[in-house]
N, C-alpha and C. Protein backbone atom coordinates (compact mmCIF):
# COMPACT_ATOMS: atom_id res chain seq x y z
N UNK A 1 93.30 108.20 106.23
CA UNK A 1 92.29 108.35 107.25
C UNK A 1 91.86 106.96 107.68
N UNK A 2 91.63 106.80 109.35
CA UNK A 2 91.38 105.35 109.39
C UNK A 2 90.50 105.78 111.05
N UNK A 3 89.80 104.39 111.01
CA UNK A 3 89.36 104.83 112.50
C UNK A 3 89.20 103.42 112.93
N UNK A 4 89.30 103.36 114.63
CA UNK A 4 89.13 101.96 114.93
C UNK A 4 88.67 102.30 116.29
N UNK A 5 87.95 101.89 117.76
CA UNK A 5 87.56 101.60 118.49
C UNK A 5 88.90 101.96 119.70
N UNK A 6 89.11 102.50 120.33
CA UNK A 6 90.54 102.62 121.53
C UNK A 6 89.89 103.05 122.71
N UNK A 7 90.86 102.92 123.67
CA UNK A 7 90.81 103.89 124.88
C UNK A 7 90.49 104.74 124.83
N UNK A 8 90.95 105.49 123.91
CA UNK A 8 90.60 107.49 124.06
C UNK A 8 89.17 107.28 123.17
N UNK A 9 88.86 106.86 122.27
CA UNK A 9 87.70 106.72 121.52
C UNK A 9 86.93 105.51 121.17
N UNK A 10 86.36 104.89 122.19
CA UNK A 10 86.31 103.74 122.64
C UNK A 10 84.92 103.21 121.76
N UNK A 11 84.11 104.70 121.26
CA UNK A 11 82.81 104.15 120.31
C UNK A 11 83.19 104.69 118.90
N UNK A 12 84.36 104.74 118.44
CA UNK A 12 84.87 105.00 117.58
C UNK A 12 84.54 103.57 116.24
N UNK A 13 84.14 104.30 114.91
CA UNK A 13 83.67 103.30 114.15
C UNK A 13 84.63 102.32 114.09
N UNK A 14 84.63 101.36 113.60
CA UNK A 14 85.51 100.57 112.54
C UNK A 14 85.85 101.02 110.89
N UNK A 15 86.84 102.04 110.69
CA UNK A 15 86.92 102.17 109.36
C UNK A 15 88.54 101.20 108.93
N UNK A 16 88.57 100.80 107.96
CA UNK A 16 90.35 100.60 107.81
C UNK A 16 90.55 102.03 106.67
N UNK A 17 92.29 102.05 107.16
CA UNK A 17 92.61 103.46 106.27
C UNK A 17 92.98 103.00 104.90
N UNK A 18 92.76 104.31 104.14
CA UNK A 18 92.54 104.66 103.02
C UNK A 18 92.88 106.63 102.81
N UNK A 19 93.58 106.09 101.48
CA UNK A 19 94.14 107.50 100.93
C UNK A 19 93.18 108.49 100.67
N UNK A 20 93.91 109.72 101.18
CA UNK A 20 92.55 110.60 100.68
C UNK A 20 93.57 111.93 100.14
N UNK A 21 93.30 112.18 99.02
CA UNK A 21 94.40 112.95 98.49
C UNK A 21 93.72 114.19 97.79
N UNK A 22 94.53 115.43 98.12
CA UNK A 22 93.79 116.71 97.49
C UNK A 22 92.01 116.66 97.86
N UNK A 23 92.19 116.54 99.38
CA UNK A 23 90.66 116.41 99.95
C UNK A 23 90.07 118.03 99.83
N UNK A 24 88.92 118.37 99.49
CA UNK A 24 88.05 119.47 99.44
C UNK A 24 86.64 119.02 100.36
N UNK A 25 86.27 120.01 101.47
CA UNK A 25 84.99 119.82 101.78
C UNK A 25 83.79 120.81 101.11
N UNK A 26 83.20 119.86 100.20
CA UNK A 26 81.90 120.66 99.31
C UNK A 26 81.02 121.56 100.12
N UNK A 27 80.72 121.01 101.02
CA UNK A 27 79.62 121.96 101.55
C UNK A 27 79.82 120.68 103.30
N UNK A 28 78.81 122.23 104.48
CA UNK A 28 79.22 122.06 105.95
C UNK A 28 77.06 121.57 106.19
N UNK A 29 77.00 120.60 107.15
CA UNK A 29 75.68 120.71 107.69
C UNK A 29 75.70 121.29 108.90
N UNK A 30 74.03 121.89 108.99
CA UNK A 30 73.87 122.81 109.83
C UNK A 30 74.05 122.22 111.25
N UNK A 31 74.10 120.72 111.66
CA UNK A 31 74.34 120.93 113.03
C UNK A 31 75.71 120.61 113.19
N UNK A 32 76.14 121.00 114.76
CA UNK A 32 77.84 121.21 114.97
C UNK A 32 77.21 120.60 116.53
N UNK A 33 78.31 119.91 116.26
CA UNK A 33 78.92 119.41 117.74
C UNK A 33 80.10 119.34 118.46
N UNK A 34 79.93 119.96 120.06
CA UNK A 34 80.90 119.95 120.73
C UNK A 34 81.71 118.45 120.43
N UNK A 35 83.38 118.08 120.77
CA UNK A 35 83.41 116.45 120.96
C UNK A 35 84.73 116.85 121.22
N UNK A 36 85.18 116.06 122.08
CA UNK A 36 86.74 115.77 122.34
C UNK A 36 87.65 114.99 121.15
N UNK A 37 88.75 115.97 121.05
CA UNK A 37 89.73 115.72 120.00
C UNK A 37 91.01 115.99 120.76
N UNK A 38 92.20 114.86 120.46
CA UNK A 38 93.57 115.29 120.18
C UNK A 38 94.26 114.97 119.46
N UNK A 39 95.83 114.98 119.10
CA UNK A 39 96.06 114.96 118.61
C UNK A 39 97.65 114.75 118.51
N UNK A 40 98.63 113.82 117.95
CA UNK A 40 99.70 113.62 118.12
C UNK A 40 100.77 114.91 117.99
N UNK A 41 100.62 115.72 117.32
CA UNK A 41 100.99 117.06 117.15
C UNK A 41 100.67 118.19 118.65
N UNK A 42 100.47 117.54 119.08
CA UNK A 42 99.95 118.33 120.45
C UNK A 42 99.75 117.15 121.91
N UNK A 43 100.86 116.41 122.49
CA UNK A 43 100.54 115.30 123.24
C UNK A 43 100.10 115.56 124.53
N UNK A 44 99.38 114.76 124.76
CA UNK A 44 98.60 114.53 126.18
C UNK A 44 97.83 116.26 126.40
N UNK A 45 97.13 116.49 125.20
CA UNK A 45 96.43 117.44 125.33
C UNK A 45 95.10 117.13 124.33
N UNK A 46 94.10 117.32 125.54
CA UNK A 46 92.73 117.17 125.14
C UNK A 46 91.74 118.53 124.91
N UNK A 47 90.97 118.50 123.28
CA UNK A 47 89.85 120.15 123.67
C UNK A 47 88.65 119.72 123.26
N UNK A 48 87.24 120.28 123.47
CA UNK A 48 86.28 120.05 122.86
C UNK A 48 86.25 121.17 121.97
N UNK A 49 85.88 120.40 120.61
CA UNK A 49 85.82 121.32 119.29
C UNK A 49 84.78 121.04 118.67
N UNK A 50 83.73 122.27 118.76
CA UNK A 50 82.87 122.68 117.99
C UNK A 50 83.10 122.22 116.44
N UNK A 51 82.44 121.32 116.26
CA UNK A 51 82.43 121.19 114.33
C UNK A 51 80.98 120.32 113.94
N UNK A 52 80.73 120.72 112.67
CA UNK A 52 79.75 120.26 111.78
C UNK A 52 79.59 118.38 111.27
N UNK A 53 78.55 118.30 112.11
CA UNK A 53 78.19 117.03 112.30
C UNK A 53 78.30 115.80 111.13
N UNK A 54 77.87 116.90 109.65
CA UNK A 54 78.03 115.80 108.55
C UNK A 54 78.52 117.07 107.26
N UNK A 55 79.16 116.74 106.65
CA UNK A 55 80.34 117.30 105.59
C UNK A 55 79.69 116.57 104.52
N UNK A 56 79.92 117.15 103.15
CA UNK A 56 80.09 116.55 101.93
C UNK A 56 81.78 116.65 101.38
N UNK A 57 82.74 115.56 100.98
CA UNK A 57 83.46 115.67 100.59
C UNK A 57 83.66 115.13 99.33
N UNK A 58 85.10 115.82 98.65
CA UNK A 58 85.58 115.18 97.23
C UNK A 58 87.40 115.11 97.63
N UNK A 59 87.63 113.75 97.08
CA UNK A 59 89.07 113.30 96.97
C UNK A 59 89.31 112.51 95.80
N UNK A 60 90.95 112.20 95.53
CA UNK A 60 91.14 111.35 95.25
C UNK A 60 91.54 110.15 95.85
N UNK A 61 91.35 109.47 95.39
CA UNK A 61 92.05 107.48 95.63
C UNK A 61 93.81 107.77 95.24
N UNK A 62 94.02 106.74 95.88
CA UNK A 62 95.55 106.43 95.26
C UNK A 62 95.70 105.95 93.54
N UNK A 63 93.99 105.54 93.26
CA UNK A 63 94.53 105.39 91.64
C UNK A 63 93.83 106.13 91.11
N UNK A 64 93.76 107.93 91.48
CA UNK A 64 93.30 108.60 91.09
C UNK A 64 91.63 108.57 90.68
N UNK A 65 90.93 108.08 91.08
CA UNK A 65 89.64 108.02 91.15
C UNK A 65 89.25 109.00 91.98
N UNK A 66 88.11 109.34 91.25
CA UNK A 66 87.62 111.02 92.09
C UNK A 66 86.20 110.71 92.99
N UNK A 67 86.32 110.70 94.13
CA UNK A 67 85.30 110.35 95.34
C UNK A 67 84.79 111.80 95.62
N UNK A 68 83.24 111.58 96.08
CA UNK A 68 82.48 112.55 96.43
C UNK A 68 81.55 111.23 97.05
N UNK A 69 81.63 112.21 98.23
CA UNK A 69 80.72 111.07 99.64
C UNK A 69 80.56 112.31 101.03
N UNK A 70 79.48 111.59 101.70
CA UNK A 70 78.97 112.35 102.57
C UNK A 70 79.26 111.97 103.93
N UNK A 71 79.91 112.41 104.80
CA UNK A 71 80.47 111.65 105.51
C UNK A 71 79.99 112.42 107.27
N UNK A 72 79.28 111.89 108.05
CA UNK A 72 78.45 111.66 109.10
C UNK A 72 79.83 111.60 110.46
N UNK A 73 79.10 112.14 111.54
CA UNK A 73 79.39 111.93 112.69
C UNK A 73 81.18 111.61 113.43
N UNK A 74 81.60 110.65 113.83
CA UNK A 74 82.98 110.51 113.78
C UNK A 74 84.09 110.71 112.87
N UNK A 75 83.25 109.97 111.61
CA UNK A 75 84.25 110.26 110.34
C UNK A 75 84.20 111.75 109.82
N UNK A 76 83.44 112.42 109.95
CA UNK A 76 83.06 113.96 109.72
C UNK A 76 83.82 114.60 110.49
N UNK A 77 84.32 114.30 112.07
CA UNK A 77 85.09 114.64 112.29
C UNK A 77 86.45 114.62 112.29
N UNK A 78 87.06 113.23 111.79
CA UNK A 78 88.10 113.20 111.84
C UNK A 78 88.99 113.47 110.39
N UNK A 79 88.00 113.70 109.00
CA UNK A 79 88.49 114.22 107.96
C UNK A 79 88.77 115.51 107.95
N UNK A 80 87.62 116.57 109.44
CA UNK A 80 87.75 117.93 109.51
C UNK A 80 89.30 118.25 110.27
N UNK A 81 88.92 117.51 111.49
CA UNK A 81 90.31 117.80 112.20
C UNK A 81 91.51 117.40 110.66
N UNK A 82 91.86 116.08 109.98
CA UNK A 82 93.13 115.98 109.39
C UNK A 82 93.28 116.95 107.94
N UNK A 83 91.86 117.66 107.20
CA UNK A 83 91.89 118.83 106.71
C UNK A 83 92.34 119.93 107.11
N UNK A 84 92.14 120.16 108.65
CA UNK A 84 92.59 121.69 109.08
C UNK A 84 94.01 121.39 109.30
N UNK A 85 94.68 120.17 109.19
CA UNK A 85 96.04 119.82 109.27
C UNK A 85 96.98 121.09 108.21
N UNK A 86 95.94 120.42 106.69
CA UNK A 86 96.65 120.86 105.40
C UNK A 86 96.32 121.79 104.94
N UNK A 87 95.90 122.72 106.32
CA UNK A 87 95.65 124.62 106.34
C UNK A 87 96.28 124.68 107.57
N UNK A 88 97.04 124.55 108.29
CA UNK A 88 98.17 125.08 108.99
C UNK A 88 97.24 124.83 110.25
N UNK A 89 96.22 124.51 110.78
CA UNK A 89 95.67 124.44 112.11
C UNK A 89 95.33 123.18 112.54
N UNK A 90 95.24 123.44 113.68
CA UNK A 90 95.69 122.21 115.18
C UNK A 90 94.22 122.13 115.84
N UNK A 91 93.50 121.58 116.36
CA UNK A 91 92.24 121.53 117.48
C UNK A 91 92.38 122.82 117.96
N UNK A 92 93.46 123.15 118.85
CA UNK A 92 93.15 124.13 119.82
C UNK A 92 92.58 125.33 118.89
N UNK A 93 93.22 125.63 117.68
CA UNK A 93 92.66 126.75 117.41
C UNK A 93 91.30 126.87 116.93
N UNK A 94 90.44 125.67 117.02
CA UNK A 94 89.33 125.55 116.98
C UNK A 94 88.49 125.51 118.20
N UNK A 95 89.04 125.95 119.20
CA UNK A 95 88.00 125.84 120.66
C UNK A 95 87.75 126.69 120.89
N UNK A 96 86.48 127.20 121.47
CA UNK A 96 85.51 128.20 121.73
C UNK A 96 86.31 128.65 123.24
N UNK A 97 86.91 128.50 124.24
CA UNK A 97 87.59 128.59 125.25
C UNK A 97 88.44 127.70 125.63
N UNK A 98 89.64 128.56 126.43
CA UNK A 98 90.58 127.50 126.87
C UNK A 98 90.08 126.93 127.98
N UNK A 99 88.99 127.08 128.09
CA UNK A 99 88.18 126.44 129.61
C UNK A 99 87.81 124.68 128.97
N UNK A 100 87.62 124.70 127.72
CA UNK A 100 87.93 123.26 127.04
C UNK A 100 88.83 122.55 126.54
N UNK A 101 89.79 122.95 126.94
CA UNK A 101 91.47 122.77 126.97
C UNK A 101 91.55 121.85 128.14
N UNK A 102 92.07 120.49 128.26
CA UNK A 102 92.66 119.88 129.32
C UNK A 102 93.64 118.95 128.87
N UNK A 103 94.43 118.63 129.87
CA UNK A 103 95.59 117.57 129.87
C UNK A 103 94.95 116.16 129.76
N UNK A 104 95.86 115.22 128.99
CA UNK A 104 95.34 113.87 129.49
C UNK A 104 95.03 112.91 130.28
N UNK A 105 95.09 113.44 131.52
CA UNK A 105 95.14 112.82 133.20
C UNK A 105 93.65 112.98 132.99
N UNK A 106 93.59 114.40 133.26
CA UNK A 106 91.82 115.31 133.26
C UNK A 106 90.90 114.58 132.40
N UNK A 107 91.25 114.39 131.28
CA UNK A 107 90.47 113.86 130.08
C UNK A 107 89.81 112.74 130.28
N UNK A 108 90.92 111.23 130.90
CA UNK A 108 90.74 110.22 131.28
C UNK A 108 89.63 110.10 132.52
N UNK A 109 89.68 111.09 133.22
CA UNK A 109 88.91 111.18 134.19
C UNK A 109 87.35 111.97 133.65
N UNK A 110 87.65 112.96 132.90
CA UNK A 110 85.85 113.12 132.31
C UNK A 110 85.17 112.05 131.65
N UNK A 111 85.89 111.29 130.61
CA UNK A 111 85.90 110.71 129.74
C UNK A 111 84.94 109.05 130.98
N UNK A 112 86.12 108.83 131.55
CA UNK A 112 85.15 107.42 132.36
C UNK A 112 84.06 107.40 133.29
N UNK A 113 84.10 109.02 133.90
CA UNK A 113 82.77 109.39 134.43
C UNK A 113 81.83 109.42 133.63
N UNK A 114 82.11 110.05 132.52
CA UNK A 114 80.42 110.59 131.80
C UNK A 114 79.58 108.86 131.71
């Protein structure tokens, strides 16, 4: 898992990556937010996906050290999206309508208006 600042996610933290192995999410917080996600498994396709703003998780390290941390906002989302990886699901099947389904042309264009 890693996160850095880009085009498509331009207020995206600074994390560097790090192993996260046999990840479990402990428990979900009560608020959820809409947010645009994609995903290389699905190209030049953008959805907004409803998910839970801050997660408690447990992993291991690569030298087997057992982590439990609470993990907030961007990073909350992007451990949820690469969890639902290693249960067989993709973004889309997390969107409330395909009316939040768009291509990456579309995206680029909501994305520099807002």
């Amino acid at each position: 898992m890693a996160s850095q600042p880009n085009k498509r996610y331009p207020n995206a933290p600074k994390m560097q990556p790090k192993a996260i192995i046999n990840p479990k999410i402990l428990s979900y917080g009560d608020e959820v937010e809409k947010d645009w996600e994609g995903c290389l498994s699905l190209p030049n396709v953008r959805g907004k996906v409803p998910r839970p703003t801050k997660i408690e998780v447990r992993y291991l390290t690569q030298n087997g050290e057992v982590v439990e941390e609470v993990l907030e906002g961007f990073l909350a989302r992007i451990f949820q999206h690469e969890f639902d990886h290693l249960n067989g699901k993709v973004f889309i099947d997390r969107v409330e309508s395909t009316l939040d389904i768009v291509m990456e042309r579309e995206y680029r264009k909501i994305i520099y208006s807002e």
